[in-house]
C-alpha atoms as a PDB file:
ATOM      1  CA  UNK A   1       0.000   0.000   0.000  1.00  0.00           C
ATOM      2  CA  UNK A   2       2.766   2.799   1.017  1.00  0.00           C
ATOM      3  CA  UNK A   3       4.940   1.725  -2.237  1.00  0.00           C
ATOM      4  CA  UNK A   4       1.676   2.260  -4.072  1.00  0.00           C
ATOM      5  CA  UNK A   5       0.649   5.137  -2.474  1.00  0.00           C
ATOM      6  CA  UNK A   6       4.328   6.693  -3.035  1.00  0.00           C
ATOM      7  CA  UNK A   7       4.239   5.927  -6.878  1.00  0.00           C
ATOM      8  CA  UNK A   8       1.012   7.645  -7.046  1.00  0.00           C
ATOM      9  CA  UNK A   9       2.611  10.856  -5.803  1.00  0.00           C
ATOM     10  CA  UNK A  10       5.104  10.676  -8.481  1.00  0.00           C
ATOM     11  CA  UNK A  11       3.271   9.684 -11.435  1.00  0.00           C
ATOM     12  CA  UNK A  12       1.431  13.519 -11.704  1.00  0.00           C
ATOM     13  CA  UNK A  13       3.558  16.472 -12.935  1.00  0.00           C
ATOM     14  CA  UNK A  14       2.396  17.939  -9.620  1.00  0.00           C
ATOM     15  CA  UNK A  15       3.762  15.865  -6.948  1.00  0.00           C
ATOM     16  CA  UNK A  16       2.462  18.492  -4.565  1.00  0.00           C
ATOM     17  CA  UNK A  17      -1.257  18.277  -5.905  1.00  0.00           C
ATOM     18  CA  UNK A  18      -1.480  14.547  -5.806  1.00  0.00           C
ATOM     19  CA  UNK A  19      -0.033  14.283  -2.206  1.00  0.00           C
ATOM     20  CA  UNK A  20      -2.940  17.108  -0.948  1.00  0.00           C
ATOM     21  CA  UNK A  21      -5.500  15.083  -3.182  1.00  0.00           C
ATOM     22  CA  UNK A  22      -4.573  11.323  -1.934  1.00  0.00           C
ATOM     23  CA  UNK A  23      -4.214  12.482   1.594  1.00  0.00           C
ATOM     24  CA  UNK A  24      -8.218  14.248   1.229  1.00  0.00           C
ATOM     25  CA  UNK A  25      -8.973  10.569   0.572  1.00  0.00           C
ATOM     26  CA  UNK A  26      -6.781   8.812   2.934  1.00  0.00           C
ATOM     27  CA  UNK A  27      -7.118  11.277   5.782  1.00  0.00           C
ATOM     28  CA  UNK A  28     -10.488  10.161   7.098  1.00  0.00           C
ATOM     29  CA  UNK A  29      -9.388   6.592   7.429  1.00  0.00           C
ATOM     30  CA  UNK A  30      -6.459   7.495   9.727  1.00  0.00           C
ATOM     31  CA  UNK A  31      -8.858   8.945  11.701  1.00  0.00           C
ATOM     32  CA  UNK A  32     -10.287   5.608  12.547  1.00  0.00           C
ATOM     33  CA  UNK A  33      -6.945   3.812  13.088  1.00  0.00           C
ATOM     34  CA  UNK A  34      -8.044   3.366  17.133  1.00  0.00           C
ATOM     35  CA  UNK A  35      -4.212   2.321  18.483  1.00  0.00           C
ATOM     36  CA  UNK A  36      -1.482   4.608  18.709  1.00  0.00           C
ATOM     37  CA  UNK A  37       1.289   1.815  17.671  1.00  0.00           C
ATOM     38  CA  UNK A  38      -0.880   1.133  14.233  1.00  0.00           C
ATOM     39  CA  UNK A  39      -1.479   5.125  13.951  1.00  0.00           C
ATOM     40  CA  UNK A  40       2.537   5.483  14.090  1.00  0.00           C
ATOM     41  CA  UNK A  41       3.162   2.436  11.911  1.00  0.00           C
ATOM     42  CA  UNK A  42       1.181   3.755   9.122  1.00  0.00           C
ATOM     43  CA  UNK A  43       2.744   7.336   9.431  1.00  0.00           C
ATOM     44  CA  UNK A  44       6.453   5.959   9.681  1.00  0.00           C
ATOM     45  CA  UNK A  45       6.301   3.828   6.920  1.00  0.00           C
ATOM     46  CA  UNK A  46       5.086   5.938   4.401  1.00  0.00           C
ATOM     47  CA  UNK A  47       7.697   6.017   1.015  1.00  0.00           C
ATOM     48  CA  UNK A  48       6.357   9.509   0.715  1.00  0.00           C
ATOM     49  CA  UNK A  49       7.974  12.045   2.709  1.00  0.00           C
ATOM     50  CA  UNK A  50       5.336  14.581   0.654  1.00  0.00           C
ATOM     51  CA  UNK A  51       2.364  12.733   1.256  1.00  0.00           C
ATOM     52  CA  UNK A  52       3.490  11.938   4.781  1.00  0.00           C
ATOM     53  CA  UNK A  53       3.708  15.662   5.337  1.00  0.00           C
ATOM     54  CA  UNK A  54       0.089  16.136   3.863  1.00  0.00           C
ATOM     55  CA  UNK A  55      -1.292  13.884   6.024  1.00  0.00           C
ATOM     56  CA  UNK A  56       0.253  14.999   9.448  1.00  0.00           C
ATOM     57  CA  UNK A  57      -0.727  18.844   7.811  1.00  0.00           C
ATOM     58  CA  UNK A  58      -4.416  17.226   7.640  1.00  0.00           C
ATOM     59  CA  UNK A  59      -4.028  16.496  11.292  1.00  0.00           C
ATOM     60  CA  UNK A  60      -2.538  19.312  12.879  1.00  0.00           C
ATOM     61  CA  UNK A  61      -5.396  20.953  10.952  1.00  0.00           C
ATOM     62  CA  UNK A  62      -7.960  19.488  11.834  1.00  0.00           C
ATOM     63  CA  UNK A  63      -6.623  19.578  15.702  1.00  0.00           C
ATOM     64  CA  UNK A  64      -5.860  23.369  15.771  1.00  0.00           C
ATOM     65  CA  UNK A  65      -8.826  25.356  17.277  1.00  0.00           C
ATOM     66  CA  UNK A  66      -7.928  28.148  15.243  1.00  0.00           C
ATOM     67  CA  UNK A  67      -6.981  26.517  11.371  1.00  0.00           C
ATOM     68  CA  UNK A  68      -4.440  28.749   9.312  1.00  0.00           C
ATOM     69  CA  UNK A  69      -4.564  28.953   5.579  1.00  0.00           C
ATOM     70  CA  UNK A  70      -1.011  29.974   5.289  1.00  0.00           C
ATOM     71  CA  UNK A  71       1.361  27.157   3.129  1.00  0.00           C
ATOM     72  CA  UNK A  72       3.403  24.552   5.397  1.00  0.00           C
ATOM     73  CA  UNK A  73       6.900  26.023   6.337  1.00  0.00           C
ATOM     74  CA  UNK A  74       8.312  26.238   9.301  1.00  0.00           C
ATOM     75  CA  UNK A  75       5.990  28.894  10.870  1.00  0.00           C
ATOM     76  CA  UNK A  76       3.009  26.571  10.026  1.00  0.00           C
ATOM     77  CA  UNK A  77       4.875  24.222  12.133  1.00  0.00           C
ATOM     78  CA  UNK A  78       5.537  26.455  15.238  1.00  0.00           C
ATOM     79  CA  UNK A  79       1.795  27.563  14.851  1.00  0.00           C
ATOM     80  CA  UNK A  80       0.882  23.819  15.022  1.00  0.00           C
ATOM     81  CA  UNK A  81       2.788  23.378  18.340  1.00  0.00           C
ATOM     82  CA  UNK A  82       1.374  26.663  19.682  1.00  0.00           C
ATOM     83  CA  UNK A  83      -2.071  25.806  18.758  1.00  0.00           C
ATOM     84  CA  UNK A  84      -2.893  22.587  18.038  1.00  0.00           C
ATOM     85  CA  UNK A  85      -5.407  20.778  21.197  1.00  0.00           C
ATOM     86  CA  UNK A  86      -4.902  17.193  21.472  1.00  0.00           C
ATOM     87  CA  UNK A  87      -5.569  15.273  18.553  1.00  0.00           C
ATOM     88  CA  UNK A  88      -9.526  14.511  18.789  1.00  0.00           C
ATOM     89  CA  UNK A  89      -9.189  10.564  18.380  1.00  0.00           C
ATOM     90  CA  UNK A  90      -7.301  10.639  21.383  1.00  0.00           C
ATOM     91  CA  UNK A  91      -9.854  10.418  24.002  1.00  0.00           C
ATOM     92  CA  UNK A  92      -9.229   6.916  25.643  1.00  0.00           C
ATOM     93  CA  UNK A  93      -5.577   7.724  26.157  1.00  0.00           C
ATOM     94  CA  UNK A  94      -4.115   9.261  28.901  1.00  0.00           C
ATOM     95  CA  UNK A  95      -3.385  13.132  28.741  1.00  0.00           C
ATOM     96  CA  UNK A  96       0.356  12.506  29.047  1.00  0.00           C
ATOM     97  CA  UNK A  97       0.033  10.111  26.142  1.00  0.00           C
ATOM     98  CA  UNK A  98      -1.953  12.205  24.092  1.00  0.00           C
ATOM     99  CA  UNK A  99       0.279  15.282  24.696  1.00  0.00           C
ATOM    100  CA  UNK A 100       3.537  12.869  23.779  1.00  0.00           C
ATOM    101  CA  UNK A 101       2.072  11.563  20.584  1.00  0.00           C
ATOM    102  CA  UNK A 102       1.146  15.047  19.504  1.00  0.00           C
ATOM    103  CA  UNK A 103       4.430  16.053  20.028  1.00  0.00           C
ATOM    104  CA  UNK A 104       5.965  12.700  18.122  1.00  0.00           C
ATOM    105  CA  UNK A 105       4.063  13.598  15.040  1.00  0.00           C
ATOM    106  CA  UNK A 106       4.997  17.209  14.798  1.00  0.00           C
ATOM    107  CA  UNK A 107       8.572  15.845  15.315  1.00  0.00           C
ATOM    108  CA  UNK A 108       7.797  13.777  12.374  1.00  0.00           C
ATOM    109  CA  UNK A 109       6.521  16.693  10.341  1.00  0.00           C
ATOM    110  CA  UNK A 110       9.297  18.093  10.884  1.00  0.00           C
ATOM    111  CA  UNK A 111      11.446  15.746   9.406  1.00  0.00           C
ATOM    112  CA  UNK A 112       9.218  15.230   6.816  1.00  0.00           C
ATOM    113  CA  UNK A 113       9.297  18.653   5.966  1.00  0.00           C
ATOM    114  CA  UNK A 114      12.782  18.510   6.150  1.00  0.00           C
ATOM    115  CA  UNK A 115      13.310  15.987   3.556  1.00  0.00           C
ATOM    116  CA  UNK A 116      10.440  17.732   1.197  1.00  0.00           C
ATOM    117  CA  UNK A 117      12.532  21.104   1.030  1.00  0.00           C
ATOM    118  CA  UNK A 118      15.967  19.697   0.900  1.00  0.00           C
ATOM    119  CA  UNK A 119      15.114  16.352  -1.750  1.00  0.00           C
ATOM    120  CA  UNK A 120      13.042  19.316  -3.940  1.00  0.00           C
ATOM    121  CA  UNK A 121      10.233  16.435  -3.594  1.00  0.00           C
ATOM    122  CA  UNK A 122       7.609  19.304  -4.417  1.00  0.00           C
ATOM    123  CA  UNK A 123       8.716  19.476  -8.046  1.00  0.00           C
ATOM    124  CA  UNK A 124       7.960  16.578 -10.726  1.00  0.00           C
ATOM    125  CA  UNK A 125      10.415  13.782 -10.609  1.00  0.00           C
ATOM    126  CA  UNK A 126      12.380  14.968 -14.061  1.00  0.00           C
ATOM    127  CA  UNK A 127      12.803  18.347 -12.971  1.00  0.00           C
ATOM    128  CA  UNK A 128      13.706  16.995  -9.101  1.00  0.00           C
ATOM    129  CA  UNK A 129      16.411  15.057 -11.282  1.00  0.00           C
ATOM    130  CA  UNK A 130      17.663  18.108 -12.901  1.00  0.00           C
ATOM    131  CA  UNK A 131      18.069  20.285  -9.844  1.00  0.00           C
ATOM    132  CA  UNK A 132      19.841  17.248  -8.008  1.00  0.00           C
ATOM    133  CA  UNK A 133      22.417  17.140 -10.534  1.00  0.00           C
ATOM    134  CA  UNK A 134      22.620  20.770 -10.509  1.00  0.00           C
ATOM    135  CA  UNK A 135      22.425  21.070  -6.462  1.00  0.00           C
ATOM    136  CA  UNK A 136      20.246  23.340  -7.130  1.00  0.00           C
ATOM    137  CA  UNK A 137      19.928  25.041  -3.202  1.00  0.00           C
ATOM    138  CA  UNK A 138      16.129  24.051  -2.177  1.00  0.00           C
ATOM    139  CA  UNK A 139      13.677  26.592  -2.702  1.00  0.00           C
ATOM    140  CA  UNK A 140      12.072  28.554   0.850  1.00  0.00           C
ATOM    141  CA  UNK A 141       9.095  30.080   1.101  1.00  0.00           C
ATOM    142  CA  UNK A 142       8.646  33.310   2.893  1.00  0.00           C
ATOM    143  CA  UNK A 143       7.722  31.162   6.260  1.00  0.00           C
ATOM    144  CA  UNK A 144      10.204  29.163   6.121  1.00  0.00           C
ATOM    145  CA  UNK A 145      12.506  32.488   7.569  1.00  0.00           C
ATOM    146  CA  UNK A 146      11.773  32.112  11.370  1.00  0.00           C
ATOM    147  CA  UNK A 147      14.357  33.004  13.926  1.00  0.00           C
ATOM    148  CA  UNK A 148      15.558  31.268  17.666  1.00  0.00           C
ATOM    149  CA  UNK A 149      13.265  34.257  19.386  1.00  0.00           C
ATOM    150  CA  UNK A 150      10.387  32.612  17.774  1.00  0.00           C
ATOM    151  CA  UNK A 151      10.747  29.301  18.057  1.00  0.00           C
ATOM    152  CA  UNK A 152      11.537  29.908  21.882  1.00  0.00           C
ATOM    153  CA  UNK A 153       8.136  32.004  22.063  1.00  0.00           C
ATOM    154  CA  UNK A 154       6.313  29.276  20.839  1.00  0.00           C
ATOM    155  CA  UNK A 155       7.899  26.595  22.869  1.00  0.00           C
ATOM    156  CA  UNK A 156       7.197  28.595  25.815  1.00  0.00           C
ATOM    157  CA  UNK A 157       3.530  29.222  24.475  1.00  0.00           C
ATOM    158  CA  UNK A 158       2.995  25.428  24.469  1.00  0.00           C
ATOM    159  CA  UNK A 159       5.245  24.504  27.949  1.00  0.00           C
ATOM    160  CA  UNK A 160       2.621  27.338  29.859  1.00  0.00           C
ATOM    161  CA  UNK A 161      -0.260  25.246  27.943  1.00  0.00           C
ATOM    162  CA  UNK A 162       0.991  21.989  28.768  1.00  0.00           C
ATOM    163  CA  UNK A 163       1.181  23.194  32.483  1.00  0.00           C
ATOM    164  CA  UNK A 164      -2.349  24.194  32.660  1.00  0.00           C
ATOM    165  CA  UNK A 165      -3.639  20.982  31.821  1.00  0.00           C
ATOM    166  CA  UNK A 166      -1.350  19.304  33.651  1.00  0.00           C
ATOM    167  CA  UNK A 167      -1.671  21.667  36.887  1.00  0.00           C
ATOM    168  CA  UNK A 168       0.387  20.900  39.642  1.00  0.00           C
ATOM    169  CA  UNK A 169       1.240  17.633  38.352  1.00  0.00           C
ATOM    170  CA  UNK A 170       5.276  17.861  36.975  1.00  0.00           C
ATOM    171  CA  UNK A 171       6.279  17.458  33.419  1.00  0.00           C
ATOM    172  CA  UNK A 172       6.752  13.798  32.367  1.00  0.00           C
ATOM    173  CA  UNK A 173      10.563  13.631  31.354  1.00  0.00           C
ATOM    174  CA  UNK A 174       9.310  12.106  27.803  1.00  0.00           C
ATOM    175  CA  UNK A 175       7.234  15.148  27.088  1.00  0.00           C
ATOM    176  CA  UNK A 176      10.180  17.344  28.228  1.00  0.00           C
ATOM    177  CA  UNK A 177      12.798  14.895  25.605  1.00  0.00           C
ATOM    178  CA  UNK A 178      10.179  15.543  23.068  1.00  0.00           C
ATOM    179  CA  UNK A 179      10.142  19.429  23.357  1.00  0.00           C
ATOM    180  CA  UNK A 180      14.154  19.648  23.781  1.00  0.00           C
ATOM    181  CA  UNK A 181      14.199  17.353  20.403  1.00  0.00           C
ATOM    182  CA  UNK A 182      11.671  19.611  18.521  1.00  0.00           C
ATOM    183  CA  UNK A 183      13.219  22.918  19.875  1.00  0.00           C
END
């Protein structure tokens, strides 16, 4: 399924239409997925780092109680963390858990994203091939400019969050790893 999922991507000369159009379809179904372990299995092996970033886009979307129409970059990313509520399929789980896997998935976006700039994954594979032989320096977008002062303001948006839920209880030293590792 991922392989076939990954050569759908590619087959479009839009890579970055067919990854927002397959994960529409897929995104519903993920949804659904009720165990953390099998929600995490089908993220992290995706061949896609585009459509993996789609689909954890989709998420943090649909988990933000304010959504934001701007383009994923790295300040769509730091909104995510300072806005996203726990991920609504979540509700069994405990809040730790829920906070941790929230975290684990924006880590993964991350990445994701990562990969998607640097590979130039968002351009059709004969053109990708061109600009890797040229190393071609990957292509920003305006929100992809942030500095330290803002990705410490929005770490320290979502610690003050995270301590408000969690009240006097301290912060689980996983959730605090997580943060460190994002940051």
């Amino acid at each position: 399924l991922q392989r076939m999922l990954s050569i759908a991507v590619e087959v479009d000369r839009s890579p970055n239409c067919s990854s927002c159009k397959i994960a529409d379809v897929i995104f519903p179904f993920i949804l659904n997925i009720p165990l953390r372990s099998q929600r995490e299995a089908f993220l992290n092996t995706m061949d896609s780092q585009l459509l993996r970033c789609k689909v954890l886009e989709l998420m943090f979307q649909h988990s933000c109680e304010a959504p934001t129409n701007m383009p994923l970059s790295l300040a769509k990313i730091l909104y995510f963390l300072s806005h996203s509520v726990l991920l609504h399929y979540q509700e069994e789980a405990a809040i730790c858990e829920r906070w941790d896997e929230m975290l684990q998935y924006l880590t993964l976006l991350l990445l994701s994203y990562q990969n998607v700039v640097l590979g130039h994954l968002r351009s059709a594979l004969s053109e990708r091939m061109d600009l890797i032989i040229k190393k071609a320096k990957p292509k920003l977008q305006d929100d992809d400019h942030i500095t330290e002062l803002d990705i410490h303001l929005n770490v320290e948006n979502f610690l003050s969050r995270l301590q408000q839920v969690l009240g006097e209880e301290p912060f689980p030293l996983q959730i605090r790893e997580k943060v460190h590792m994002l940051q």
